[in-house]
Protein backbone atom coordinates (compact mmCIF):
# COMPACT_ATOMS: atom_id res chain seq x y z
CA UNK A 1 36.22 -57.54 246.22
CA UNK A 2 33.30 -59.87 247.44
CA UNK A 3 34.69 -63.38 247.65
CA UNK A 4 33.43 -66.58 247.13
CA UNK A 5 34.76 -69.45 248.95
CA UNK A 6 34.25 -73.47 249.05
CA UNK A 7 35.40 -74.76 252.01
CA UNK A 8 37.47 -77.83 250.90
CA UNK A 9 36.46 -80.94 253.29
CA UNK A 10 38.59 -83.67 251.34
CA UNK A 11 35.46 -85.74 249.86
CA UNK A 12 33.41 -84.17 248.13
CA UNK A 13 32.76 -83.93 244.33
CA UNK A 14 33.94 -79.49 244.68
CA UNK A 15 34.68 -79.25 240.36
CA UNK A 16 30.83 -79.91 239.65
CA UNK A 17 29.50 -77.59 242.71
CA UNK A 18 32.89 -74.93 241.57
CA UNK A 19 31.22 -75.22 237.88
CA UNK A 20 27.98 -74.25 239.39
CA UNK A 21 28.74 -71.34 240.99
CA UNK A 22 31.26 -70.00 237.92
CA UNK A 23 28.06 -70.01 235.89
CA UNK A 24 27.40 -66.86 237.63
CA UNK A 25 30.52 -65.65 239.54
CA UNK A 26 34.03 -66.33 238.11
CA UNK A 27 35.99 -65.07 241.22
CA UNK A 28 35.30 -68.76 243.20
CA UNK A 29 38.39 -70.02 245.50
CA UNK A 30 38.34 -73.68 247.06
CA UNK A 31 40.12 -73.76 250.01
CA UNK A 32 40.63 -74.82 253.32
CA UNK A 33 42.75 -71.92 254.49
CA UNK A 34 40.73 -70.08 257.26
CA UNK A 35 41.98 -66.63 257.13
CA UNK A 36 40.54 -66.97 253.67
CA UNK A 37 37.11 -68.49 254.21
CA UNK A 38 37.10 -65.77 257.22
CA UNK A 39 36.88 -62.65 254.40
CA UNK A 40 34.81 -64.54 252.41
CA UNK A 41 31.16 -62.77 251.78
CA UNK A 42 29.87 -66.62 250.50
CA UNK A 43 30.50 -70.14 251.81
CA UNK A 44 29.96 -72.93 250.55
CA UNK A 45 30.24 -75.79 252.34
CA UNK A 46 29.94 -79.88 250.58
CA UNK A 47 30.67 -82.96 251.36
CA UNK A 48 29.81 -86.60 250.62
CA UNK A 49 30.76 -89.79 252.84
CA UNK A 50 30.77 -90.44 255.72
CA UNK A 51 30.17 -88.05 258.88
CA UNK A 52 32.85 -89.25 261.46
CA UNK A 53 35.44 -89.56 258.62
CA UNK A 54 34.64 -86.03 257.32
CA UNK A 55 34.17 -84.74 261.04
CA UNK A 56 37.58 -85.70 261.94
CA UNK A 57 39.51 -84.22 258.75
CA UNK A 58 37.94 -80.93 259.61
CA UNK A 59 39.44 -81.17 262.71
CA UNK A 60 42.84 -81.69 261.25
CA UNK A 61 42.73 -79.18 259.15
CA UNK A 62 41.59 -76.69 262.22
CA UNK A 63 38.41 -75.76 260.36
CA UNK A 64 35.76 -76.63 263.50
CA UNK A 65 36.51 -73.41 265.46
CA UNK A 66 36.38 -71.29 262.18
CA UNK A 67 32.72 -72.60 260.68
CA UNK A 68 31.31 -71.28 264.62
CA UNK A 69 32.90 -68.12 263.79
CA UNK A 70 31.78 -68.38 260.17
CA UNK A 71 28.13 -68.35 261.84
CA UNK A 72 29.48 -65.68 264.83
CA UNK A 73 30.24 -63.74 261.89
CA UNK A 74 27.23 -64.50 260.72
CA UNK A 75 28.71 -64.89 256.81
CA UNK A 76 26.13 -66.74 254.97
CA UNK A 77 26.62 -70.29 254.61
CA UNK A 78 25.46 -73.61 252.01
CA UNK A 79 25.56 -76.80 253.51
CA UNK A 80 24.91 -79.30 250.64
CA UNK A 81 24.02 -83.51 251.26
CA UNK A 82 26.54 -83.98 254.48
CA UNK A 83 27.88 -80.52 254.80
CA UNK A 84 24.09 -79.64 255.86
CA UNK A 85 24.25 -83.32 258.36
CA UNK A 86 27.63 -82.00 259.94
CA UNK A 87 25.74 -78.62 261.31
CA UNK A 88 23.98 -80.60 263.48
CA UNK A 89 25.12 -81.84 267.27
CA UNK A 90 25.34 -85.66 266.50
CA UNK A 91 24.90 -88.01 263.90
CA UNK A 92 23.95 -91.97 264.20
CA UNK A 93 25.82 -93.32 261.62
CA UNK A 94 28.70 -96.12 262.30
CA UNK A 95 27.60 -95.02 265.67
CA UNK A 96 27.39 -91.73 267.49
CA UNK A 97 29.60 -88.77 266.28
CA UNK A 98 30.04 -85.52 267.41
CA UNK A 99 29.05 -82.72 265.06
CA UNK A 100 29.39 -78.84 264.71
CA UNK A 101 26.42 -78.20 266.84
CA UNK A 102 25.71 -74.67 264.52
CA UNK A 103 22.21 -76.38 264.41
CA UNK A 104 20.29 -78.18 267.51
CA UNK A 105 19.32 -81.51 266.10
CA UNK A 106 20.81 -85.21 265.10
CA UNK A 107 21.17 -87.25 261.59
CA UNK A 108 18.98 -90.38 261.51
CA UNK A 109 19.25 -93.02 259.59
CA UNK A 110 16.44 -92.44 257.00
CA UNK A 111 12.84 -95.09 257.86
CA UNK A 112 13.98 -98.83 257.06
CA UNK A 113 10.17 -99.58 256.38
CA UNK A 114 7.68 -97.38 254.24
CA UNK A 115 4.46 -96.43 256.21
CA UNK A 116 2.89 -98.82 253.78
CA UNK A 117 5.36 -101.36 255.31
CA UNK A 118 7.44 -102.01 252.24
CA UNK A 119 11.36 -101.49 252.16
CA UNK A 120 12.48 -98.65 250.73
CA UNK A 121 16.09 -98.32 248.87
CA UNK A 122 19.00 -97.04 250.57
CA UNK A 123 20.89 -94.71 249.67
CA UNK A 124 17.72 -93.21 248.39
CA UNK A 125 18.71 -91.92 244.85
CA UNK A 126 16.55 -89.87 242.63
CA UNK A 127 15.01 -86.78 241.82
CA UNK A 128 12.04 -85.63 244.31
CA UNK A 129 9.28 -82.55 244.87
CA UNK A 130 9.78 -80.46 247.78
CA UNK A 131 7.23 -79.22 250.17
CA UNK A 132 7.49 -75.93 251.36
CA UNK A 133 6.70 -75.48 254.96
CA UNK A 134 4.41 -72.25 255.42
CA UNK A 135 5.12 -71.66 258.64
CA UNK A 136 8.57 -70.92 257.91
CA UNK A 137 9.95 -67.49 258.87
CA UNK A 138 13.44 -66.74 258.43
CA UNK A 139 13.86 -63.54 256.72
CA UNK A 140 17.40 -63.70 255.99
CA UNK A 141 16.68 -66.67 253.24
CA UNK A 142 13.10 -65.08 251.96
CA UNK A 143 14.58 -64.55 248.33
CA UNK A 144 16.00 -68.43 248.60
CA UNK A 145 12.87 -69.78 249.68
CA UNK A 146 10.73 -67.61 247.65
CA UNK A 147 11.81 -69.24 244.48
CA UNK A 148 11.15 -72.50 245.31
CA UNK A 149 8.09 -74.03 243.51
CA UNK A 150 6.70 -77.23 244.42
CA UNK A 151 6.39 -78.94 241.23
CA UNK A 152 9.91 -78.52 241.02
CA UNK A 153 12.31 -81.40 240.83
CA UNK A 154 15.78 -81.70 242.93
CA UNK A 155 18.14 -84.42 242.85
CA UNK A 156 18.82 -86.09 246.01
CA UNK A 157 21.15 -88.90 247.07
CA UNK A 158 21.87 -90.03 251.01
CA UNK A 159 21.27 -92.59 253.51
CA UNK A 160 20.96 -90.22 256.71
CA UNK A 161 18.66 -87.18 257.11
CA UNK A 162 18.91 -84.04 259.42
CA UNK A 163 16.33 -83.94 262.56
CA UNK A 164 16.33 -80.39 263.53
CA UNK A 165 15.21 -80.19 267.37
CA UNK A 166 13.43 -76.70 266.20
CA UNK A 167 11.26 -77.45 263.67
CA UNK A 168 10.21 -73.82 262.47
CA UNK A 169 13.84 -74.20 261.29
CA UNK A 170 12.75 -76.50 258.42
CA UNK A 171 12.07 -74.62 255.31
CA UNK A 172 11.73 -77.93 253.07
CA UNK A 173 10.43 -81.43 253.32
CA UNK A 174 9.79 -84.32 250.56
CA UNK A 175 8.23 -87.58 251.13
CA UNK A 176 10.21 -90.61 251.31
CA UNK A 177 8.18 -93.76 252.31
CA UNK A 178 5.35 -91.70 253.44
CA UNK A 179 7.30 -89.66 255.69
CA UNK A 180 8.48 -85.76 255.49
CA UNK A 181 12.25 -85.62 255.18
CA UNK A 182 14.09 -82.37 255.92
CA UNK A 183 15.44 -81.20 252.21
CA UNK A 184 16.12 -77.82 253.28
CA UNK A 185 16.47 -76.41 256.86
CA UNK A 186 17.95 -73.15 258.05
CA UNK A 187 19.05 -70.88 261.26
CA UNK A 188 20.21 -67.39 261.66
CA UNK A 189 22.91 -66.73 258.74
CA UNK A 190 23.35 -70.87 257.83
CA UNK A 191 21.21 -72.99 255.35
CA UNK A 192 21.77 -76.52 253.97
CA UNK A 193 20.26 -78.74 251.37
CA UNK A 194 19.84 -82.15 251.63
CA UNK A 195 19.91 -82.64 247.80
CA UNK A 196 22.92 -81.11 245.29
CA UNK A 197 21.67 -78.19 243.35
CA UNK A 198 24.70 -78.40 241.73
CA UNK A 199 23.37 -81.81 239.70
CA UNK A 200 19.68 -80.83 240.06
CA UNK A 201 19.58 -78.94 236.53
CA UNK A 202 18.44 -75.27 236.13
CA UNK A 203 16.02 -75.61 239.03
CA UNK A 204 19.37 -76.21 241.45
CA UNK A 205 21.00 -73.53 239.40
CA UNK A 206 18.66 -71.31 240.44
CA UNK A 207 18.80 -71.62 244.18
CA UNK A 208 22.62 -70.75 243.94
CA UNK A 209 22.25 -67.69 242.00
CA UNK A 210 19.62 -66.84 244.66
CA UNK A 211 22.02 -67.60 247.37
CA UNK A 212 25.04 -65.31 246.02
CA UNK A 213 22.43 -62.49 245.28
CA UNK A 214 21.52 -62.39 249.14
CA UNK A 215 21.95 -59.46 251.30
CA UNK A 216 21.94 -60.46 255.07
């Protein structure tokens, strides 16, 4: 049987992403259990607050060594809001922490000043466009990525963004301030969203039915 697994960080809001993802698959375990997430043919993989904090309850729950051979594996992965931030080497927030490193890059704090010069609110909270980045060519994710429209709205909420050191591995951006956030980036078998298509209506709906109908 193909399982379905949520990796279980200890913050995040799992019952609205688990309700998500039973929309179209019933057979969905939440768990932190690595044997299990393993033989999974799905991950997901949430989390909200803060990096360090979340960083160093994976640790204690021995999960760091099993998300590198999640990507060794090369099981497909969803990173959603920090989940996508802790792929990444480092992050800037309440100083510098150490991150997964499945992705070469660092979280920044997002631009304290609009390119217009006016301040911007943060946590930025709302619903935004994406734009797609053409140059993008991961085949593994074409289906994901080919259902994304621009007109589109997804519901984002964060204070940090992902800085990907390759940037052919950004699939997504929107504007903030003037400036082109990451909203989606990907590598290999692994892809994150900086927004929660769990809360972002049928539109976010959509991109995980796309991601459990994959075939990599």
């Amino acid at each position: 049987m193909k399982k379905i697994v949520i990796i279980n960080t200890g913050s995040s809001n799992i019952l609205s992403l688990k309700r998500a993802v039973e929309e179209f698959n019933s057979d969905v375990t939440v768990t932190d259990d690595s044997k299990t997430i393993l033989s999974a043919y799905k991950i997901f993989f949430p989390g909200v607050g803060a990096f360090k904090k979340v960083m160093q309850t994976i640790e204690k729950r021995k999960l760091i060594e099993t998300l590198k051979q999640v990507k060794e594996k090369k099981i497909p992965l969803l990173g959603i809001c920090l989940g996508l931030q802790l792929f990444f080497d480092e992050s800037e927030e309440f100083g510098i922490s150490k991150g997964l490193g499945l992705i070469s890059g660092n979280v920044k704090k997002l631009p304290t000043n609009s390119k217009e010069k006016e301040k911007p609110k943060i946590p930025n909270m709302g619903w935004f466009k994406l734009n797609l980045n053409k140059e993008f060519t991961n085949k593994n994710f074409s289906k994901f990525v080919n259902s994304l429209n621009e007109k589109d709205l997804y519901y984002f909420v964060h204070s940090y963004f992902v800085n990907p050191s390759e940037k052919n591995n950004i699939v997504a951006t929107y504007n903030f301030g003037g400036y082109e956030i990451p909203a989606i980036v990907s590598k290999d078998t692994l892809i994150g969203c900086q927004f929660h298509p769990e809360k972002s209506g049928k539109k976010g709906l959509e991109l995980i039915y796309n991601f459990l109908k994959l075939t990599i």
